[in-house]
N, C-alpha and C. Protein backbone atom coordinates (compact mmCIF):
# COMPACT_ATOMS: atom_id res chain seq x y z
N UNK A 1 18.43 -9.52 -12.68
CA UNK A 1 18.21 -8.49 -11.70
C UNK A 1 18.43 -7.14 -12.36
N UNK A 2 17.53 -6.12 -11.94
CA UNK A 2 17.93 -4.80 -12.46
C UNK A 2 18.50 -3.95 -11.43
N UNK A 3 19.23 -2.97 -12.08
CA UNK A 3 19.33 -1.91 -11.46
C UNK A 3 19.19 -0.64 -11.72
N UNK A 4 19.23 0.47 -10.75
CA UNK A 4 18.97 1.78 -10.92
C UNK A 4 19.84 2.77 -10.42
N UNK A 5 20.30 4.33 -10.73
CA UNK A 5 21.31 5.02 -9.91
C UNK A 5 20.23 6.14 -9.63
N UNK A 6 20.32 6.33 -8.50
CA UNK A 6 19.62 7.47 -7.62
C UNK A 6 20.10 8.90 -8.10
N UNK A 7 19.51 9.64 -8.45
CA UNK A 7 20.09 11.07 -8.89
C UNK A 7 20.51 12.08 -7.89
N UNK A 8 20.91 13.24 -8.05
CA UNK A 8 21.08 13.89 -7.04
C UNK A 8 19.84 14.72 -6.46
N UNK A 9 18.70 14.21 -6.93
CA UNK A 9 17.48 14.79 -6.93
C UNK A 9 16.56 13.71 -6.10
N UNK A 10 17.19 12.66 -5.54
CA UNK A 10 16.59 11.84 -4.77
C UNK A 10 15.82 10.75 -5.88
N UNK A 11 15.92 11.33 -7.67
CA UNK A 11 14.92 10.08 -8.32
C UNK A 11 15.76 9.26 -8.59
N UNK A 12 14.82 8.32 -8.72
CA UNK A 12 15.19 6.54 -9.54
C UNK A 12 14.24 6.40 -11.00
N UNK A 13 14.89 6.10 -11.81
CA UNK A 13 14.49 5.60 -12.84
C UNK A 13 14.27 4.06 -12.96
N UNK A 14 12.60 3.64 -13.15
CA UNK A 14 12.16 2.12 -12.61
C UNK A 14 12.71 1.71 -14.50
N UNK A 15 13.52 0.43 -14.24
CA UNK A 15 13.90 -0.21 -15.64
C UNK A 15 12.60 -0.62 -16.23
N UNK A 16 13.18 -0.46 -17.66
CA UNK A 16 11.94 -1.42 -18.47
C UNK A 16 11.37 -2.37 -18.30
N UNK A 17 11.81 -2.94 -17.69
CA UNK A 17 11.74 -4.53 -17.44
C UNK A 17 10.84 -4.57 -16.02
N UNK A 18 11.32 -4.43 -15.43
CA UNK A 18 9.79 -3.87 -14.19
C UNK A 18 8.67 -2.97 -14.69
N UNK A 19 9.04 -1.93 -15.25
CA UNK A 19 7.95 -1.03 -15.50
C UNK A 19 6.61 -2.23 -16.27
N UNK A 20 7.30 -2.95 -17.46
CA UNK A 20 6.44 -4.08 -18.15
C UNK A 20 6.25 -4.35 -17.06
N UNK A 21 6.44 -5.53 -16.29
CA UNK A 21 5.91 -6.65 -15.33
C UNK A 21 4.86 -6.05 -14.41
N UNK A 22 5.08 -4.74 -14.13
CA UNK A 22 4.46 -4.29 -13.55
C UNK A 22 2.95 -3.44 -13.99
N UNK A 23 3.07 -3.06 -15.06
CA UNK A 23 2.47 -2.41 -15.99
C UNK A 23 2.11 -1.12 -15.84
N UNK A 24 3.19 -0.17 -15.67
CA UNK A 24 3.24 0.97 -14.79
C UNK A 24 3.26 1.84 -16.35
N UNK A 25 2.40 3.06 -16.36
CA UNK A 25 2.62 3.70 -17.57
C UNK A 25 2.77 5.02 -16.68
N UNK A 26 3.28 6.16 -17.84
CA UNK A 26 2.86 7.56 -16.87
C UNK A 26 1.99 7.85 -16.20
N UNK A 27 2.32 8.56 -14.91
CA UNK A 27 1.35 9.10 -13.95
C UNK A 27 0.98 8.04 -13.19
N UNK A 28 1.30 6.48 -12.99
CA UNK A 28 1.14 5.85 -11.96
C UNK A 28 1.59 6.07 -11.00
N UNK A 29 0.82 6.42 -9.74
CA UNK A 29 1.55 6.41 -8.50
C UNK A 29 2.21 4.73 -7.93
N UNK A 30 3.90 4.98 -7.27
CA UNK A 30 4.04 3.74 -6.44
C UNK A 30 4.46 3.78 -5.42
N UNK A 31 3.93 3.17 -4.41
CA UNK A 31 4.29 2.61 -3.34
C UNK A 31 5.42 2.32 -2.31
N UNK A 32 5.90 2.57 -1.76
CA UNK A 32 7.79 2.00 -1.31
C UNK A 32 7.06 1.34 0.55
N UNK A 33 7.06 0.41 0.42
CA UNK A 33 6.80 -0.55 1.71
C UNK A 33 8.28 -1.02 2.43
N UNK A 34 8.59 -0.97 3.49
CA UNK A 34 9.61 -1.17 3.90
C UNK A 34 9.90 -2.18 5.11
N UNK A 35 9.99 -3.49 4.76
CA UNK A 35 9.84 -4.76 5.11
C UNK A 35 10.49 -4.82 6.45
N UNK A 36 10.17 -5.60 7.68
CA UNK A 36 10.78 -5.54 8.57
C UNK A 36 12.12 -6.44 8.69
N UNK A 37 12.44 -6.62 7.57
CA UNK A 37 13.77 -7.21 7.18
C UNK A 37 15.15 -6.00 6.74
N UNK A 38 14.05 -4.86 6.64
CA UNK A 38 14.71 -3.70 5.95
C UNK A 38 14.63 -3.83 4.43
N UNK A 39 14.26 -4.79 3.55
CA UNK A 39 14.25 -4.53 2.19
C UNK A 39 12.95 -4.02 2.03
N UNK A 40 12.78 -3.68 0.84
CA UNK A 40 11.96 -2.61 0.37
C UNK A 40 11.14 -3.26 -0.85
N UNK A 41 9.86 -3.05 -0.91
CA UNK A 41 9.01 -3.55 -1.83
C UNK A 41 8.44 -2.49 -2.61
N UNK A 42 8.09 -2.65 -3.79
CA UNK A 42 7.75 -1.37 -4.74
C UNK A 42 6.09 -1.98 -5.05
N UNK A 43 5.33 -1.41 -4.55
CA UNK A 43 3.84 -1.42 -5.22
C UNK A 43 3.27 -0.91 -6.26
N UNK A 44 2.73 -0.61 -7.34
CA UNK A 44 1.99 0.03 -7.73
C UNK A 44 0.28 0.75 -6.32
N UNK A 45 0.57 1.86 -6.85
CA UNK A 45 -0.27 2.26 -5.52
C UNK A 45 -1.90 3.24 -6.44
N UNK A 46 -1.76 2.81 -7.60
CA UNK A 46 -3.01 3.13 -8.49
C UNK A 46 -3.55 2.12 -9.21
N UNK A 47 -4.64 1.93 -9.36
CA UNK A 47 -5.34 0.56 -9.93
C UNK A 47 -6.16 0.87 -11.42
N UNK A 48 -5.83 0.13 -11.87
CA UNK A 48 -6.64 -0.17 -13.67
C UNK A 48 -8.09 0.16 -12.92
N UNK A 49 -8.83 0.57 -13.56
CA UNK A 49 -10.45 0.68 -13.91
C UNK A 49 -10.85 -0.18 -13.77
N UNK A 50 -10.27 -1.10 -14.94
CA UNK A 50 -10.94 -2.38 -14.93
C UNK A 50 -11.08 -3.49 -13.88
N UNK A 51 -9.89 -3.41 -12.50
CA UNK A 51 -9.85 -4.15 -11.57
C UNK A 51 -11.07 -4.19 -10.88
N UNK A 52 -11.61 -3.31 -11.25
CA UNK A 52 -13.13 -2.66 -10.27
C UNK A 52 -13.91 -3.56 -10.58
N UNK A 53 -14.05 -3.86 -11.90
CA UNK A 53 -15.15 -4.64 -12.37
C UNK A 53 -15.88 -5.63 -11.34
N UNK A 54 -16.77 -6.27 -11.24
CA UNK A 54 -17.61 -6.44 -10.30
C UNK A 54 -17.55 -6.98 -8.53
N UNK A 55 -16.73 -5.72 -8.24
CA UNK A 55 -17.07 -5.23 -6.51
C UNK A 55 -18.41 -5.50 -6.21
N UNK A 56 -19.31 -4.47 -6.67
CA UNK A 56 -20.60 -4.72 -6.53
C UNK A 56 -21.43 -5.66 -7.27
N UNK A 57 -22.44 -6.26 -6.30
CA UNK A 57 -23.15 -6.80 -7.34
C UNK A 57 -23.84 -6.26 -8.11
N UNK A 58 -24.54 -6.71 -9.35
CA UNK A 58 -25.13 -6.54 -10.30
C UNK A 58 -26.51 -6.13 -9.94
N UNK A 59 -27.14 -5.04 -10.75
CA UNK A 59 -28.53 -4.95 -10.59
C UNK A 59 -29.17 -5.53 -10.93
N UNK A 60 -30.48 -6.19 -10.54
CA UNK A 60 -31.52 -6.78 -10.80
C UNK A 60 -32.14 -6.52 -12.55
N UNK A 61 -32.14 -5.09 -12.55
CA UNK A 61 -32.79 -4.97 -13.94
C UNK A 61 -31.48 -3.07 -14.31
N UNK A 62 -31.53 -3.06 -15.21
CA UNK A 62 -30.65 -1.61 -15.68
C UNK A 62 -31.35 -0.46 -16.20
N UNK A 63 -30.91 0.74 -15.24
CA UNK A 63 -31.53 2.03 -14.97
C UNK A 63 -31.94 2.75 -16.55
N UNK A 64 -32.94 2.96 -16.60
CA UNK A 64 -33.22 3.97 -17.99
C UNK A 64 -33.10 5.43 -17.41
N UNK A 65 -33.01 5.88 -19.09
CA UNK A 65 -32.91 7.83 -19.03
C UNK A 65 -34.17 7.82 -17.81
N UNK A 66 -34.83 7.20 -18.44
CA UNK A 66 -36.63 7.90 -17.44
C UNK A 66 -36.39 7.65 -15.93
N UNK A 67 -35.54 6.59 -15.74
CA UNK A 67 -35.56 6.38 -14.38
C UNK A 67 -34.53 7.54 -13.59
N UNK A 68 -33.24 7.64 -14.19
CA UNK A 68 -32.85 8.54 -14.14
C UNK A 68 -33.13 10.28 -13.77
N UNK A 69 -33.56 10.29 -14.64
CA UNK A 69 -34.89 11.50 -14.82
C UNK A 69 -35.51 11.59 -13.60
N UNK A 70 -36.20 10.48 -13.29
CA UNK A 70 -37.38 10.69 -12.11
C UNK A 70 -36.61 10.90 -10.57
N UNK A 71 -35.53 10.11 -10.52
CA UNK A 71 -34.68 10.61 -9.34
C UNK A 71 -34.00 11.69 -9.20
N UNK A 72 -33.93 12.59 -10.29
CA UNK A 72 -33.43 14.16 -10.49
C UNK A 72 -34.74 14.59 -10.17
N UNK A 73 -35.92 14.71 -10.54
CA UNK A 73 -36.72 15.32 -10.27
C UNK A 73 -37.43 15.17 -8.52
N UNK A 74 -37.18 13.73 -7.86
CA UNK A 74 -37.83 13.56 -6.77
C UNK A 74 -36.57 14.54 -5.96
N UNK A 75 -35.07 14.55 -5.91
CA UNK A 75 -34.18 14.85 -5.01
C UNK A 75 -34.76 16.51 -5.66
N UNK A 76 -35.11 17.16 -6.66
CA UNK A 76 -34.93 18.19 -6.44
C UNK A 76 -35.91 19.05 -5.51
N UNK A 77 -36.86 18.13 -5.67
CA UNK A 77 -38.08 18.16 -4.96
C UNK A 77 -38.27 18.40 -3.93
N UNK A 78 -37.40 17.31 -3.45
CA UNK A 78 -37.35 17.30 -1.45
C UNK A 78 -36.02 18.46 -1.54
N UNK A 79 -35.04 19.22 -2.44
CA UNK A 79 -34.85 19.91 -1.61
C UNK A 79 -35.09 21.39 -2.02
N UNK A 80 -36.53 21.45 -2.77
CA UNK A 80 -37.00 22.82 -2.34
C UNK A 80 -37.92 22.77 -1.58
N UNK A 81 -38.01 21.77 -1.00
CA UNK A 81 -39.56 21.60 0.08
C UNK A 81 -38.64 22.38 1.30
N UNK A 82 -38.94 22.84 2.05
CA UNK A 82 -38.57 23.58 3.13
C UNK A 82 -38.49 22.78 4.63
């Protein structure tokens, strides 16, 4: 079990040993959930990039510069049309 001492500044310093398990580096935001037992759960409340990986499905075929291109040119289109 770890522990931590609360400063007079209201911080906690998360131990090494969680920070690993958890895989919390600088600038992760976390979480404090507060159980209806009264104990307290610590989340990570920011997600890897990589968790994202396929939410969406996959496209059928993958966008070129040209295609690209042509949808800059149609949106600019419609919005100088009046």
């Amino acid at each position: 079990m770890s522990e931590s001492t609360i400063s007079s500044k209201g911080q906690v310093t998360i131990p090494k040993a969680i920070r690993m398990r958890m895989h919390l580096k600088v600038g992760d935001r976390l979480r404090f959930v507060v159980e209806p037992d009264g104990s307290v759960r610590l989340a990570a409340a920011t997600r890897d990039v990589s968790t994202l990986r396929d939410i969406l499905p996959r496209p059928k075929r993958r966008a070129t510069v040209d295609d690209m291109q042509s949808v800059i040119r149609r949106r600019a289109a419609k919005r100088a049309d009046p």
